[in-house]
Every structure is written in structure tokens, then in C-alpha cells.
N, C-alpha and C. Protein backbone atom coordinates (compact mmCIF):
# COMPACT_ATOMS: atom_id res chain seq x y z
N UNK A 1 320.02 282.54 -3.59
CA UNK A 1 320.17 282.97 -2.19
C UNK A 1 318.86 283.61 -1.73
N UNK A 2 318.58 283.44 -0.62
CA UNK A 2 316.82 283.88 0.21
C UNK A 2 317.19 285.08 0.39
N UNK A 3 316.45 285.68 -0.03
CA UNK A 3 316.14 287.69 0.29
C UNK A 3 316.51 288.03 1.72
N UNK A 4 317.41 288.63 2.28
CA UNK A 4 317.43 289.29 3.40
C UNK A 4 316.30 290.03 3.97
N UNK A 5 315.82 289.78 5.14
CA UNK A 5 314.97 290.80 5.62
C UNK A 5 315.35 292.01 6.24
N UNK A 6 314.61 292.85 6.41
CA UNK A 6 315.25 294.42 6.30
C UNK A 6 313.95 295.35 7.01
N UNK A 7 314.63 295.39 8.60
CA UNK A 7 313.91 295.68 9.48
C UNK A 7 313.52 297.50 9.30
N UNK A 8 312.46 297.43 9.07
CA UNK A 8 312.21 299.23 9.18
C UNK A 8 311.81 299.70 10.83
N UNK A 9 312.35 300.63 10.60
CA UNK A 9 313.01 301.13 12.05
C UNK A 9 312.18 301.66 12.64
N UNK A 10 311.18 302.58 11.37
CA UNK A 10 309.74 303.36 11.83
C UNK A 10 309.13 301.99 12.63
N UNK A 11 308.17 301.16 11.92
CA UNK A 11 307.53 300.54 12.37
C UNK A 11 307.69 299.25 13.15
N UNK A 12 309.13 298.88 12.85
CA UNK A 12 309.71 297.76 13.21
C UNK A 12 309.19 296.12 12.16
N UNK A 13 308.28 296.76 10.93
CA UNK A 13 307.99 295.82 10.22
C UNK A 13 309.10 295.29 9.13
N UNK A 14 309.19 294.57 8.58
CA UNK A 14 310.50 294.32 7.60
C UNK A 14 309.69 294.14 6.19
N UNK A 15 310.49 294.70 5.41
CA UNK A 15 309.96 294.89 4.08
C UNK A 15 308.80 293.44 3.36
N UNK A 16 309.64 292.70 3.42
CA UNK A 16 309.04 291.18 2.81
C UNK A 16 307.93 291.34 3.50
N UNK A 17 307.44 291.09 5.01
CA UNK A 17 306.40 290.96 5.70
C UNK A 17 305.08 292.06 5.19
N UNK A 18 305.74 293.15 4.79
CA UNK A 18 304.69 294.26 4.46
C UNK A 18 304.17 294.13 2.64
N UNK A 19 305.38 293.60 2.25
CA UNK A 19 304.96 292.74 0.73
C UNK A 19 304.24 291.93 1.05
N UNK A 20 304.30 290.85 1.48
CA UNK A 20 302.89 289.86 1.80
C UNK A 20 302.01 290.28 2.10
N UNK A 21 301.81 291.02 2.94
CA UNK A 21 300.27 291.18 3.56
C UNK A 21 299.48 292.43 2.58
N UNK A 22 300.51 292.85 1.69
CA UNK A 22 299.72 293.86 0.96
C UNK A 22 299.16 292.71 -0.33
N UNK A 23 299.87 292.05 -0.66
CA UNK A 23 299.84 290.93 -1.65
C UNK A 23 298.30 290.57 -1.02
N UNK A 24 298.77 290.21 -0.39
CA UNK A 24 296.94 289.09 0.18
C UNK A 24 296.25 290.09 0.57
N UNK A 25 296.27 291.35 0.01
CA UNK A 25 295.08 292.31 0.88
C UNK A 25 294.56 292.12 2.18
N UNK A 26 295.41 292.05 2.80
CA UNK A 26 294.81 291.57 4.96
C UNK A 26 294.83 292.80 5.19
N UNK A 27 293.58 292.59 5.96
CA UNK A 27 293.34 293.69 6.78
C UNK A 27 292.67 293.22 8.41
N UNK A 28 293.67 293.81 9.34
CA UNK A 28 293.81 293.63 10.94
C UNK A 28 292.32 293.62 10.84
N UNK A 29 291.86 294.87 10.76
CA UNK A 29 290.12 295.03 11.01
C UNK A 29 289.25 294.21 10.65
N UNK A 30 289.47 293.27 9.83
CA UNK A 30 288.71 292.62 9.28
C UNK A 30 288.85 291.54 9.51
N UNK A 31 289.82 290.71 10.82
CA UNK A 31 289.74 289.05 11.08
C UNK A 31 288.53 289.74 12.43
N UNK A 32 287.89 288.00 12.15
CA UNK A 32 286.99 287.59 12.83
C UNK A 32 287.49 287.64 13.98
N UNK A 33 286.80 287.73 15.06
CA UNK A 33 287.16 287.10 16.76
C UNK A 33 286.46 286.81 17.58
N UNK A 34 286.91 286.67 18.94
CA UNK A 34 285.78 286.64 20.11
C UNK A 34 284.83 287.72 20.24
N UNK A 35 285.61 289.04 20.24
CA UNK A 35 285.21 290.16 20.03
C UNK A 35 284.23 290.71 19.08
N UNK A 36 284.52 290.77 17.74
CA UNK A 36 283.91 291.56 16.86
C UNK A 36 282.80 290.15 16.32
N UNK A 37 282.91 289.34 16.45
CA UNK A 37 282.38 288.23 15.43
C UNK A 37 281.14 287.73 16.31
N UNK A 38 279.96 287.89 15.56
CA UNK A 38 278.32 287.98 16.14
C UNK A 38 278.03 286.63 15.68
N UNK A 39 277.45 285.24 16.68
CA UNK A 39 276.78 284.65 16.81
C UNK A 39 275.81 284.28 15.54
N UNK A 40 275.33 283.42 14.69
CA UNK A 40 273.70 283.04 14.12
C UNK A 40 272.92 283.59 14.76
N UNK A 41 272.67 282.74 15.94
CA UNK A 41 271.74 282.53 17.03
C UNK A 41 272.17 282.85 18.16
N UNK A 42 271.86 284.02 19.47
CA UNK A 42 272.02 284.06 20.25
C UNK A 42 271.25 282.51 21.27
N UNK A 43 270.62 281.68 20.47
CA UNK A 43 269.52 281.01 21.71
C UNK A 43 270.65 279.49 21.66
N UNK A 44 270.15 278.80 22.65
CA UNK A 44 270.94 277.71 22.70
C UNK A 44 270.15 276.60 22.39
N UNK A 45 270.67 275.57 22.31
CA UNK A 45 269.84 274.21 22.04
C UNK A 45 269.34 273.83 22.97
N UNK A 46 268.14 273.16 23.61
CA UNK A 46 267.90 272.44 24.67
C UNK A 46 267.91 271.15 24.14
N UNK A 47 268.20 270.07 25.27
CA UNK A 47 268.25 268.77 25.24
C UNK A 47 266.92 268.25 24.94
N UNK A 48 265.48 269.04 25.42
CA UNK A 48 264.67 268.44 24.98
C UNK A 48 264.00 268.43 23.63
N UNK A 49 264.25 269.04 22.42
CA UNK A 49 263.93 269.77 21.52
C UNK A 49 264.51 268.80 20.26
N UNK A 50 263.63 267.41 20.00
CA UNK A 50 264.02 266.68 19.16
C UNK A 50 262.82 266.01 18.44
N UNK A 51 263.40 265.47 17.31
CA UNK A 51 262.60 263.99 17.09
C UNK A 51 262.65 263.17 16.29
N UNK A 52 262.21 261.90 16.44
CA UNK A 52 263.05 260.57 16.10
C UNK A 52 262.08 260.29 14.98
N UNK A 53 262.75 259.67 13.89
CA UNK A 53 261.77 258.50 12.81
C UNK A 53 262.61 257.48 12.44
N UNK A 54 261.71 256.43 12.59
CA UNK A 54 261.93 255.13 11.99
C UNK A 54 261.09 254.50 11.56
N UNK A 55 260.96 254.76 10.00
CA UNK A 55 259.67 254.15 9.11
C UNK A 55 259.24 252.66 9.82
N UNK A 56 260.40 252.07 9.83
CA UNK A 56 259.19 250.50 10.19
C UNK A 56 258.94 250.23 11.70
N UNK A 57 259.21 250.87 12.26
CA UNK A 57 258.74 250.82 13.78
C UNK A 57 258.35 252.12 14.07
N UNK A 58 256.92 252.38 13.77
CA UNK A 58 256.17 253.34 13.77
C UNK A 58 255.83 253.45 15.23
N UNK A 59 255.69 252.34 16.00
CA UNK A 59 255.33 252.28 17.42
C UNK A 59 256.69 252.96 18.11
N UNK A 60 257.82 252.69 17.85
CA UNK A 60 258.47 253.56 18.70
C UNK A 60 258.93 254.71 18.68
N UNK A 61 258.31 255.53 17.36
CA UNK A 61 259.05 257.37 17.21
C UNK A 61 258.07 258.04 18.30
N UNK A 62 256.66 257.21 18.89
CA UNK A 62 256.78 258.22 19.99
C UNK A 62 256.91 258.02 20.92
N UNK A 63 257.38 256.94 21.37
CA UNK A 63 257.92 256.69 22.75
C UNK A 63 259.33 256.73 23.25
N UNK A 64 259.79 257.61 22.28
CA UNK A 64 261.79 257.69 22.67
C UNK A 64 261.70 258.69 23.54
N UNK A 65 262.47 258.15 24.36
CA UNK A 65 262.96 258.62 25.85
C UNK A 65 264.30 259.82 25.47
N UNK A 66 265.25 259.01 25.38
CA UNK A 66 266.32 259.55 25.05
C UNK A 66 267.10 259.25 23.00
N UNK A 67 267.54 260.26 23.02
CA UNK A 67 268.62 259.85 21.58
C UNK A 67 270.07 260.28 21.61
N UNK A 68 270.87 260.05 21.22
CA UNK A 68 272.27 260.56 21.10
C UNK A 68 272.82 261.08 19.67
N UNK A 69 273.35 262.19 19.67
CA UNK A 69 274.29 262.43 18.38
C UNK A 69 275.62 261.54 18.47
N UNK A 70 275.85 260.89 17.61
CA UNK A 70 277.33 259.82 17.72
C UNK A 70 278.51 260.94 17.93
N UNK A 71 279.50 260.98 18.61
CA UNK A 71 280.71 261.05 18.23
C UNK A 71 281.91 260.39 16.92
N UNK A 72 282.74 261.18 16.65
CA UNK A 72 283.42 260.88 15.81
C UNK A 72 285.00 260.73 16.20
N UNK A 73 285.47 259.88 15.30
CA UNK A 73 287.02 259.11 15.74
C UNK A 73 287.91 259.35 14.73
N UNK A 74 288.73 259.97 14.71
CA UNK A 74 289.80 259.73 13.23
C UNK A 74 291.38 259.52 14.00
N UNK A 75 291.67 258.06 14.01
CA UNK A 75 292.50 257.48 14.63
C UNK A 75 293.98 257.96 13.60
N UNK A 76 294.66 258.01 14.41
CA UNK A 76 296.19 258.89 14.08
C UNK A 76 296.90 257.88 13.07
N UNK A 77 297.98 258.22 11.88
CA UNK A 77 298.45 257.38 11.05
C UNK A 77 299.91 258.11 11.70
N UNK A 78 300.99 257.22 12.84
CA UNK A 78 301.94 257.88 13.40
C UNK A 78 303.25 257.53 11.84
N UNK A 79 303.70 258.60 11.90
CA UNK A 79 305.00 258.81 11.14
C UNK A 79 305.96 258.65 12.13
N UNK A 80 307.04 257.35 11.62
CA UNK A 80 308.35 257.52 12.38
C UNK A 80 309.14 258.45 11.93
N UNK A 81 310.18 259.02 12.48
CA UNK A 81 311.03 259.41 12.45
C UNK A 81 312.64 259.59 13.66
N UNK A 82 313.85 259.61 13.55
CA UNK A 82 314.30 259.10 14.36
C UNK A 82 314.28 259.45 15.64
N UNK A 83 313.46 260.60 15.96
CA UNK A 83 313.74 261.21 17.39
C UNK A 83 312.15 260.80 18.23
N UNK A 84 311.41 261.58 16.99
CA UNK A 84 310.17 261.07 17.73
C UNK A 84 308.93 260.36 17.03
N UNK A 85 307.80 260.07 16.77
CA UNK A 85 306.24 259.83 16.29
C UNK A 85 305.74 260.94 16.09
N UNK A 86 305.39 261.13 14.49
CA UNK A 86 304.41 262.10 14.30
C UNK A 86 303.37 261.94 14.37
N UNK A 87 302.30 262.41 15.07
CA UNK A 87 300.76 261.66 14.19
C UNK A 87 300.46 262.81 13.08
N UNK A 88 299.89 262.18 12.14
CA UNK A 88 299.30 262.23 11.12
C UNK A 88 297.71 262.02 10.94
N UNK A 89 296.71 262.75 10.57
CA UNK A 89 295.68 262.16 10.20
C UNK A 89 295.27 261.13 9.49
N UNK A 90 294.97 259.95 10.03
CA UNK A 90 294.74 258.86 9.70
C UNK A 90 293.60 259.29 8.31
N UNK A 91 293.40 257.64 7.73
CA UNK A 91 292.13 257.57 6.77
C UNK A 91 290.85 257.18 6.52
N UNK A 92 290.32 256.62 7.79
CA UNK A 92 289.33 255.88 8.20
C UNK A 92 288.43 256.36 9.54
N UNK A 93 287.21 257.00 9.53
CA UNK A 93 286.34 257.90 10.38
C UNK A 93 285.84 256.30 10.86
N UNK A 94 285.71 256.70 12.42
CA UNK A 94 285.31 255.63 13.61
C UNK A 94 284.01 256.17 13.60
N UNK A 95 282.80 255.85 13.48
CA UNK A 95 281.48 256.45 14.12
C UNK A 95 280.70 255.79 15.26
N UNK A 96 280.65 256.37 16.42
CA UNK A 96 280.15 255.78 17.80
C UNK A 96 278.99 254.93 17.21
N UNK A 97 278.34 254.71 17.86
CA UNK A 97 276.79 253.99 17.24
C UNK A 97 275.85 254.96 17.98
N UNK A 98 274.62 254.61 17.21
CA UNK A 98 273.32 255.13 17.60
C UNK A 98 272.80 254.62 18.92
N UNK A 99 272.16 255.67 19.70
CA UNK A 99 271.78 254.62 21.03
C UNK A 99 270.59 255.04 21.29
N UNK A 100 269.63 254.45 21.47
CA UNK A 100 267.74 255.03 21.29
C UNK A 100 267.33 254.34 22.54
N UNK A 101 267.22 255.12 23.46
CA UNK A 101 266.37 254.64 24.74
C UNK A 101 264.50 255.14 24.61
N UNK A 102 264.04 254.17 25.00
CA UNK A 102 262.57 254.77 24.78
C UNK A 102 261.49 253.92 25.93
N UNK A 103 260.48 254.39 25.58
CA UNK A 103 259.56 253.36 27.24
C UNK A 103 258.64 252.50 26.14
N UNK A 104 258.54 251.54 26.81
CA UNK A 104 257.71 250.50 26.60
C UNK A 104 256.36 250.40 26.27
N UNK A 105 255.71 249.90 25.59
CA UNK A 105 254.03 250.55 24.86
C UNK A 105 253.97 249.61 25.97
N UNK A 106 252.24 249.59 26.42
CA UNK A 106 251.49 248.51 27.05
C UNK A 106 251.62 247.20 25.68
N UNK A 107 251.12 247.40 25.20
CA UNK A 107 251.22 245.68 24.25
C UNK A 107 252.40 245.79 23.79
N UNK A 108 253.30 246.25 23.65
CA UNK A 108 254.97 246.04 24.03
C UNK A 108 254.82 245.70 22.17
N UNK A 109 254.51 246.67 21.51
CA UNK A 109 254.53 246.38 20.06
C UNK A 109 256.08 247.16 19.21
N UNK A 110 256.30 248.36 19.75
CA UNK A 110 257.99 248.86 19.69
C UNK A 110 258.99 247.90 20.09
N UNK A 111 258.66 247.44 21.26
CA UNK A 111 259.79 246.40 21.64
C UNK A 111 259.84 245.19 20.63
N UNK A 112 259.07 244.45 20.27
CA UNK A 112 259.28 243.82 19.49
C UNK A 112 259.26 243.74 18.30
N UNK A 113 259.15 245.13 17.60
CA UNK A 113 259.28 245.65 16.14
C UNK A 113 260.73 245.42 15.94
N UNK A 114 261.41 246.19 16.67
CA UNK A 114 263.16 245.92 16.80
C UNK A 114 263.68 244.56 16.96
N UNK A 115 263.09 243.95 18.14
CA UNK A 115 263.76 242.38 18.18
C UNK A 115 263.22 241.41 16.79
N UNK A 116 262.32 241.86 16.39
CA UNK A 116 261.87 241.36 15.24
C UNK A 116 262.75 241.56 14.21
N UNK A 117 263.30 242.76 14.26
CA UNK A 117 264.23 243.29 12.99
C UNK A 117 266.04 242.47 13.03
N UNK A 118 265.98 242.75 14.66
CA UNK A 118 267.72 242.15 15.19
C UNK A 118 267.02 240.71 14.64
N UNK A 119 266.33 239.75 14.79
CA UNK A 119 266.11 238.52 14.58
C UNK A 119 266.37 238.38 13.36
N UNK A 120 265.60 239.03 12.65
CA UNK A 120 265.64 238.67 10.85
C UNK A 120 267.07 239.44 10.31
N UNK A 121 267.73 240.56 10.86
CA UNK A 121 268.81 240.55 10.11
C UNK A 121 270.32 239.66 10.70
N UNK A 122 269.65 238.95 11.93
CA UNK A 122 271.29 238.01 12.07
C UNK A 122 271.10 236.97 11.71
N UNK A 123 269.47 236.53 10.93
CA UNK A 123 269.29 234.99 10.84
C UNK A 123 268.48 234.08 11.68
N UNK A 124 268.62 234.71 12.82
CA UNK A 124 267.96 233.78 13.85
C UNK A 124 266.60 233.67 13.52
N UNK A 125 265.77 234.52 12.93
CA UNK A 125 264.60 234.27 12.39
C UNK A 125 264.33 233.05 11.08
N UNK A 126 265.61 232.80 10.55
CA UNK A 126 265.25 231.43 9.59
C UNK A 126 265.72 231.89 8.05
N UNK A 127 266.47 231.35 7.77
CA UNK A 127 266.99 231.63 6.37
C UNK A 127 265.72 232.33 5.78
N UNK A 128 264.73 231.94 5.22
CA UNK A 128 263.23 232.52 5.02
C UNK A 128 263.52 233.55 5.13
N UNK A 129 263.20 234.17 6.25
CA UNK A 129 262.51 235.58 6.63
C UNK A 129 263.94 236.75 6.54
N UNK A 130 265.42 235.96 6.41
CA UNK A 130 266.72 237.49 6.37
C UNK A 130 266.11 237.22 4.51
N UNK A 131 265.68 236.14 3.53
CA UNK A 131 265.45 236.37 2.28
C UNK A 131 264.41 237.13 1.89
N UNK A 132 263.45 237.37 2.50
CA UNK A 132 262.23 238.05 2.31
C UNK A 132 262.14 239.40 2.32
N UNK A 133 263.38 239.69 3.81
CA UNK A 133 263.78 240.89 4.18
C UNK A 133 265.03 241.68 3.23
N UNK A 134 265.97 240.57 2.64
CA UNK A 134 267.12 241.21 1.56
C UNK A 134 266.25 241.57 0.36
N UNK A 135 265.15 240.94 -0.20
CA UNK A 135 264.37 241.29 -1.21
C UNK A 135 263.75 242.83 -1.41
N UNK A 136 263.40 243.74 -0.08
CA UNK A 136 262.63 244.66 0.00
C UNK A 136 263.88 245.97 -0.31
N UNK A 137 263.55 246.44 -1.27
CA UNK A 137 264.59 247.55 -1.94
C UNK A 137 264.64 248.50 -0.72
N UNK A 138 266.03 249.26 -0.34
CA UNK A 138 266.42 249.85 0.78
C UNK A 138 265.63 250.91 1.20
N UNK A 139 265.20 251.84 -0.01
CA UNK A 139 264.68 252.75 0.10
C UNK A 139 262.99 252.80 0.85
N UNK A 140 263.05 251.70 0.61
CA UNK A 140 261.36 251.74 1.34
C UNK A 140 261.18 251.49 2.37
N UNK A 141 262.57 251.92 3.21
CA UNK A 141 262.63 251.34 4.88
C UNK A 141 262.51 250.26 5.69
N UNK A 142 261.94 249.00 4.80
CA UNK A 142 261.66 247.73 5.35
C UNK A 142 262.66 246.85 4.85
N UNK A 143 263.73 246.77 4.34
CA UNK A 143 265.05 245.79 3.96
C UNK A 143 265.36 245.63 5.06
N UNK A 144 267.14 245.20 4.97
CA UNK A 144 267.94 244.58 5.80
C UNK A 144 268.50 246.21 6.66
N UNK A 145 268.36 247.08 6.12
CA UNK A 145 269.17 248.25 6.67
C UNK A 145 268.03 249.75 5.99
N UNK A 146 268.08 250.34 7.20
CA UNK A 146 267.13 251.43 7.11
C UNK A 146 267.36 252.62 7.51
N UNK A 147 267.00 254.17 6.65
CA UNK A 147 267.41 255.17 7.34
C UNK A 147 266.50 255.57 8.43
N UNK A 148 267.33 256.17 9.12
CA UNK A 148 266.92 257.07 10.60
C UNK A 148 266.79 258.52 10.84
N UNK A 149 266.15 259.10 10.83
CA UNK A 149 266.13 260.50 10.82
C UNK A 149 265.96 261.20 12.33
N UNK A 150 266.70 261.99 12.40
CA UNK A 150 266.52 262.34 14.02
C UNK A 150 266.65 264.34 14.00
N UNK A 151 265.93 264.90 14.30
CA UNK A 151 265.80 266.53 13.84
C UNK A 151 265.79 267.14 15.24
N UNK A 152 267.10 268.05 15.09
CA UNK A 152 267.09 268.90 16.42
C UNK A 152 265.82 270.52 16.20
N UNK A 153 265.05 270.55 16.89
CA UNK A 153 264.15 271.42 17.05
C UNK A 153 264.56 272.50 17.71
N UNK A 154 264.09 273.88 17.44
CA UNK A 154 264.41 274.95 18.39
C UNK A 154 263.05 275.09 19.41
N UNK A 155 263.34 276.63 20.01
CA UNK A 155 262.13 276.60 20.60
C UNK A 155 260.33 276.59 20.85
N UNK A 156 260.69 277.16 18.97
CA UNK A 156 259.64 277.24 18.12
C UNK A 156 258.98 275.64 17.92
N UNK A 157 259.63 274.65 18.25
CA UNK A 157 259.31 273.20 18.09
C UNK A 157 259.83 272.87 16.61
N UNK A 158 260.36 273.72 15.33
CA UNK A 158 260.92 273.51 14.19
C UNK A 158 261.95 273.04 13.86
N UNK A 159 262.07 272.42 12.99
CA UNK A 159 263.38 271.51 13.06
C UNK A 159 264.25 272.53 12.58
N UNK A 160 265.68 272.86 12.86
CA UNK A 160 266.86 273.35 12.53
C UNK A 160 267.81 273.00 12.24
N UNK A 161 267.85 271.54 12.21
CA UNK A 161 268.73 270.51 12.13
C UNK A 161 268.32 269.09 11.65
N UNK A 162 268.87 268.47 10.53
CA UNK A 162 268.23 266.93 10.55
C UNK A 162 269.42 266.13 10.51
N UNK A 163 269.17 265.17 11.07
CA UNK A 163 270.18 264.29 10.69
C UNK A 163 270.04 262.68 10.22
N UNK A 164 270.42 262.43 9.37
CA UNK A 164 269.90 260.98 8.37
C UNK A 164 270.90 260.14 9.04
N UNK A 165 270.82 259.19 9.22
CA UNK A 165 272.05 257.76 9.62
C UNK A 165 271.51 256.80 8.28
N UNK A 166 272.50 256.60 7.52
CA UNK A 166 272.07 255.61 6.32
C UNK A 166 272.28 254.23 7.01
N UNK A 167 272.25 253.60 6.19
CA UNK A 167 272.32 251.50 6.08
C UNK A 167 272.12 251.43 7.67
N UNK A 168 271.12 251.71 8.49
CA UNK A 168 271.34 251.63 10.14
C UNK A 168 270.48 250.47 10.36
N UNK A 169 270.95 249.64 11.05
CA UNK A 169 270.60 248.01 11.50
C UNK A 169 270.73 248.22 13.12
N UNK A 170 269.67 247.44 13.92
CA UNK A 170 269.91 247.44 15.16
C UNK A 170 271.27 246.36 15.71
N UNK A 171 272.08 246.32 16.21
CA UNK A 171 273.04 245.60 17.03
C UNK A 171 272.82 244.92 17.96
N UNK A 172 272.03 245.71 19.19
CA UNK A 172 271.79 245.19 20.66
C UNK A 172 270.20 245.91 20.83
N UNK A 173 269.71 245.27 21.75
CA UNK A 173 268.64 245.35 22.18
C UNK A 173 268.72 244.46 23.61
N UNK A 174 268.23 245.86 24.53
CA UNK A 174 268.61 245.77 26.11
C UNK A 174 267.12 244.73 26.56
N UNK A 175 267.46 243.59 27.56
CA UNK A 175 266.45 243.39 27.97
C UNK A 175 265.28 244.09 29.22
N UNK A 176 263.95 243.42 29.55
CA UNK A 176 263.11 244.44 30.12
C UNK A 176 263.12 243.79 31.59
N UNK A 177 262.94 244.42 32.30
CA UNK A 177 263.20 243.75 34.30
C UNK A 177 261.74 244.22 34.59
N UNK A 178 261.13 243.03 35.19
CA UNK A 178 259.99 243.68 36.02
C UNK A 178 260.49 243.30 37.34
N UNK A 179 259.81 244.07 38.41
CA UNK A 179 259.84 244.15 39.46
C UNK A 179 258.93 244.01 40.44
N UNK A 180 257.89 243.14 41.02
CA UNK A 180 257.08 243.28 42.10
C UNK A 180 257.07 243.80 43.55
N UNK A 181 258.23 244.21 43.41
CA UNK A 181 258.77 245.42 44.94
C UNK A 181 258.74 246.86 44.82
N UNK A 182 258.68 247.42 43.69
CA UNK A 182 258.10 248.43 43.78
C UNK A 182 257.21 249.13 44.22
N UNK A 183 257.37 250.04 44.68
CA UNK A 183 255.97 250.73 45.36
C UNK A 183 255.77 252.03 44.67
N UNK A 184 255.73 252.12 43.31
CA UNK A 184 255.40 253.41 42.54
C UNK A 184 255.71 252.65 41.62
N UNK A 185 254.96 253.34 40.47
CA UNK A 185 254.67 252.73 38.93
C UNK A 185 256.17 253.23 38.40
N UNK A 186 257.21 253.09 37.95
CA UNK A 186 258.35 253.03 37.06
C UNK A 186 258.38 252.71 35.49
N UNK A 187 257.63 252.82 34.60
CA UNK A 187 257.58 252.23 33.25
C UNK A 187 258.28 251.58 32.21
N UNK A 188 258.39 250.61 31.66
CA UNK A 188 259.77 249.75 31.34
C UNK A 188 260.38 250.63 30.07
N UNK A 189 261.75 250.73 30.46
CA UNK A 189 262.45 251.51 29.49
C UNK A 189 263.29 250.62 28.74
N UNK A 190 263.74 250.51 27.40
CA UNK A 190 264.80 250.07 26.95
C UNK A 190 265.49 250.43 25.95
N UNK A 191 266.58 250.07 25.73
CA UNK A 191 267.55 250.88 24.87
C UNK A 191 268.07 249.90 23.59
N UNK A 192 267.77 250.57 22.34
CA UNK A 192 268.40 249.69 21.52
C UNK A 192 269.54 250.47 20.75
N UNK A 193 270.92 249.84 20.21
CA UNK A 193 271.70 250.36 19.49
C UNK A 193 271.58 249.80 18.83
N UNK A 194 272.20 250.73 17.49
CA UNK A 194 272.24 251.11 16.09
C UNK A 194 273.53 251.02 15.37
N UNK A 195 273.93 250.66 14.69
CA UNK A 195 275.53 250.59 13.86
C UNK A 195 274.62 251.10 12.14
N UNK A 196 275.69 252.05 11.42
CA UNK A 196 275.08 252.62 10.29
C UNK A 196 276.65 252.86 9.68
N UNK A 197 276.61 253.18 8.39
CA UNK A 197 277.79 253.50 7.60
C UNK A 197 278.10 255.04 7.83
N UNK A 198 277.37 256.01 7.63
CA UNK A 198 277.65 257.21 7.73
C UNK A 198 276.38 258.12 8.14
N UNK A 199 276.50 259.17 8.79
CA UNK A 199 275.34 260.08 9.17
C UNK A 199 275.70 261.30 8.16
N UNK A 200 274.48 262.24 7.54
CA UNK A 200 274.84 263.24 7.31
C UNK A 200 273.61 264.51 7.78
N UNK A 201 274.14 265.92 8.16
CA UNK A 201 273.35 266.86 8.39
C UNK A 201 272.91 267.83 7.29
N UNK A 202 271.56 268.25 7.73
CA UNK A 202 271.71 269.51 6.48
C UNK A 202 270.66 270.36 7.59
N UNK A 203 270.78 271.60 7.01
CA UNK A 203 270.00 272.81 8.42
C UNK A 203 268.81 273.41 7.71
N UNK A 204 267.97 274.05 8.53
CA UNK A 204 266.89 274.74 7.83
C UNK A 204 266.83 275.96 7.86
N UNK A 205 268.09 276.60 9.03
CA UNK A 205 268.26 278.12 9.15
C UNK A 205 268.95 278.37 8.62
């Protein structure tokens, strides 16, 4: 039979409840909050305070415009039951893709470092050249799949943040529009995405 609880009248606490919390040594004063609980860093991140590497397209780590941190997905595993659907945490992490906007060199040598790469890893470059490219061991950045490093900087310009994207292969690659109606120079921008197996962070503060 389950222990009766047994309201004390002083405090209105009941015995069991004051056994537990002495058990786990809690102490009120001592949870964290909005209140009492101090920040790392009072400073915030700015959006501009980054930077990109990609060993084999050396032409484009300095011309990135924009970068994105992916979002993450962990799609629900619903439990029936007769009244309603539980969700459950599913077992399989969704990762957005990488998306790298950057401007265009004059001899347009970034732009086609990448289409060079989308070419040889779907084939379209010639049985040849995806074999030449599966041959080059991963680690040396020039295979079929390459890491990406992208480091959030503080204000100091130091990185505080890195983040690696492993096995990352380009997907899409946006095409370039010129325009002869312009009446101000605009510089050609384009965006390539990225698909990778997993990202991981590690910090320097």
C-alpha cells in the first residue's frame, strides 16, 4: 500500500515531500533563473563577424557574401493510442543544407571552381574525372566530398565558435544574369548549396 501523505499544518508541507528534497539536498537558493543566473558574455553576436573555408576553392573564402547556420529537424515518431497521438521523439536528425552566397571574381575563377566540382561529382564531367576525383583520400579536401569550416568571430575579429560540416558536396549552383540596363555597377552574386552528413561545433571561450 503507497504511504499516506501527511500534511503539516505549520508549513503546509507534507512529510514525504520534505523527505525528498532533504534526500536530494535542494536548495530554493541555489536554482538557477532569470534572476540570479549571470550571462558568459554580456556582448551579442553580430551577423557580420564570420568566416568561411573551403580548401579547394580558395577563390571563393574571400568573396562570401552571405553564410547560414543550418537548422535542425527531428521529425515526431507518433504513438497511437485509443483517444489520442502521442508524439514521441523520432530517430533520424533532418539537417537544412548549407547555403553560401558570395560575389563573383572578375575572371569568374570561384564560380567555376564549384561548377567544376557539381560537374565531376554527378558525372557530367565523364566517368574519368568522378574516378580521378573518388581516388583523392577525403582528408585532403580535393575528393568527392569535403570539409567546410565556417567560424563565428566576436568583436575582437577571433573566432569563438567553429563549425566543421563533414562529407559536404555542392547540390545546386544558382545561375549568373547580366544586365545591360543598369545604370550603376551591381556585381554578380551567386549562391551555391551544400548537402553534408553532419555539422559539429567546438568554442574557444
Amino acid at each position: 500500500m503507497a504511504e499516506p501523505i501527511l500534511i503539516d499544518p505549520q508549513n503546509n508541507w507534507s512529510s514525504t515531500q520534505n523527505q525528498a528534497e532533504s534526500d536530494l539536498n535542494w536548495k530554493p537558493d541555489k536554482v538557477q533563473g532569470a534572476i540570479n543566473a549571470n550571462p558568459k558574455t554580456e556582448n551579442l553576436q553580430s551577423p557580420l563577424g564570420f568566416r568561411f573555408m573551403l580548401r579547394r576553392s580558395p577563390n571563393t573564402n574571400y568573396f562570401v557574401h552571405r553564410i547560414n547556420i543550418p537548422g535542425l529537424l527531428l521529425p515526431s515518431a507518433d504513438e497511437a493510442t485509443p483517444y489520442v497521438v502521442i508524439p514521441q521523439p523520432g530517430d533520424h536528425v533532418v539537417f537544412d543544407p548549407l547555403v553560401l552566397t558570395f560575389r563573383v571574381d572578375e575572371g569568374m575563377h570561384n564560380y567555376f571552381e564549384l561548377q567544376e566540382w557539381l560537374r565531376e561529382v554527378s558525372g557530367l564531367a565523364g566517368g574519368k574525372a568522378y574516378a580521378k576525383l573518388a581516388k583523392r583520400p577525403e582528408y585532403t579536401g580535393f575528393g568527392v566530398k569535403s570539409e567546410i569550416l565556417v567560424s563565428c568571430l566576436n568583436a575582437q575579429k577571433n573566432a569563438v565558435r567553429n563549425i566543421t560540416y563533414h562529407d559536404s558536396w555542392p547540390s545546386q549552383l544558382t545561375g549568373l544574369q547580366y544586365d545591360a540596363s543598369l545604370t550603376s555597377v551591381d556585381y554578380l552574386i551567386a549562391t551555391c548549396t551544400f548537402r553534408y552528413s553532419i555539422y559539429e561545433t567546438t568554442t574557444d571561450v
